[in-house]
Protein backbone atom coordinates (compact mmCIF):
# COMPACT_ATOMS: atom_id res chain seq x y z
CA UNK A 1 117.30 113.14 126.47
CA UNK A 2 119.84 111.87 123.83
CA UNK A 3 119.65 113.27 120.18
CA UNK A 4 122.18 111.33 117.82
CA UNK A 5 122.87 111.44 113.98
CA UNK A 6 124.38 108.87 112.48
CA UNK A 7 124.55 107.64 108.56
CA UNK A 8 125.06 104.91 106.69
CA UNK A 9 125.67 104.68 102.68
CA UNK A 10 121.71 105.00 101.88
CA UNK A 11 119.73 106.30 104.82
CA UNK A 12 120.46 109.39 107.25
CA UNK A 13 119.10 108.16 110.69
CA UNK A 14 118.18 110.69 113.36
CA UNK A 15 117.31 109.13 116.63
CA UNK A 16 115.93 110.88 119.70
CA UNK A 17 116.26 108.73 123.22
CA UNK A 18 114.40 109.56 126.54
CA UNK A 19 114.33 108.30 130.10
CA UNK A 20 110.53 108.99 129.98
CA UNK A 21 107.36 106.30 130.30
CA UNK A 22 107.75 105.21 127.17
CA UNK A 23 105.37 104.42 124.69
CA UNK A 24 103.49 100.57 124.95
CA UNK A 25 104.47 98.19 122.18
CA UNK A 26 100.27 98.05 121.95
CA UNK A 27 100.52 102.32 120.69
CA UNK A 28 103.46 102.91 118.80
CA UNK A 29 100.92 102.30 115.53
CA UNK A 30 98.33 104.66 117.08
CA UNK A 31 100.64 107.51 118.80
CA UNK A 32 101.42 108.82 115.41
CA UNK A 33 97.74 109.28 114.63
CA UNK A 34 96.10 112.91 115.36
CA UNK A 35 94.66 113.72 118.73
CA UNK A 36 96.08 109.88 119.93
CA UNK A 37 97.83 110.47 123.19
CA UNK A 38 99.36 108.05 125.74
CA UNK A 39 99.59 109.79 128.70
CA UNK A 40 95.90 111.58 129.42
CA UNK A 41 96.66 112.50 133.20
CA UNK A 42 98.97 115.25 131.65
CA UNK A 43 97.74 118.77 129.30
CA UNK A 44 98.07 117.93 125.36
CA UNK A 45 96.57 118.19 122.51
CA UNK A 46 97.82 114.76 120.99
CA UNK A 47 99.17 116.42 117.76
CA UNK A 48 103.17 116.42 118.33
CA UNK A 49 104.28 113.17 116.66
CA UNK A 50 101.52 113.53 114.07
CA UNK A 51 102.87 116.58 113.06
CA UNK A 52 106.31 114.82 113.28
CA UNK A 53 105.06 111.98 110.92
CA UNK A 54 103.57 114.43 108.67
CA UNK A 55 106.80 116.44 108.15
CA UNK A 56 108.42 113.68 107.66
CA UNK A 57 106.81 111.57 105.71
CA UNK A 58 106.51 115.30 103.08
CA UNK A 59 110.30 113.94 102.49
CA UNK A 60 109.70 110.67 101.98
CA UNK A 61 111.41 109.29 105.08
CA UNK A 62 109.55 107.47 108.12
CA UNK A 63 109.26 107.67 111.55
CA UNK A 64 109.46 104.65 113.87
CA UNK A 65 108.65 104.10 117.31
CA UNK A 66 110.57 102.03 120.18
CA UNK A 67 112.02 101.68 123.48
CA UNK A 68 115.29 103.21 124.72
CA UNK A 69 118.18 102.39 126.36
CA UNK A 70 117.69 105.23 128.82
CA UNK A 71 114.51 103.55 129.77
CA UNK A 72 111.81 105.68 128.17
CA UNK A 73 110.88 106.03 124.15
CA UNK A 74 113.53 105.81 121.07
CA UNK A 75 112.06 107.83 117.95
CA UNK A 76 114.29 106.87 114.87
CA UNK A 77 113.79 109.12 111.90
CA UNK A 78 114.66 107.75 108.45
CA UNK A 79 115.12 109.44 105.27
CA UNK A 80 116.85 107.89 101.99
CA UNK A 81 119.95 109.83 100.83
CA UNK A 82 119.41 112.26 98.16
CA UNK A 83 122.92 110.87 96.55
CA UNK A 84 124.31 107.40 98.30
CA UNK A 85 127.84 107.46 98.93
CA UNK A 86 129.49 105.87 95.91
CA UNK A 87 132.48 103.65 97.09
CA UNK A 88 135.41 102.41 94.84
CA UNK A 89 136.25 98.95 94.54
């Protein structure tokens, strides 16, 4: 698993990478909706990344979906910076 911050002058980006499955381009809509899950063979409830959109969406930011350089799923978290960074010119 990889877990990396980074920023840029308007957005704060948070963006968690794992070697797992993955998530099919044909779910990344649905796996943020309640009791959706990808993976049935395994125990869950299908609630995690709902709960995850949910949180996140309470401060205004978004949640996205996509494939990882590790070979499994890339969740990027996005939330608008209460005060840009103000550069001189």
């Amino acid at each position: 698993m990889k877990f990396q911050p980074r920023q840029t002058d308007e957005h704060l980006h948070i963006l968690v990478e794992d070697d797992g499955p993955g998530i099919p381009q044909s779910k990344r809509d649905v796996v943020f909706d309640r009791g959706q899950r990808i993976d049935t063979l395994r125990p869950g409830q299908g609630v995690g990344l709902a709960v995850a959109r949910e949180i996140t969406e309470q401060y205004e930011g978004k949640i996205v979906a996509g494939d990882s350089l590790l070979g499994g799923a890339r969740m990027e978290v996005i939330f608008g910076r209460q005060h840009p960074i103000q550069r001189d010119e």
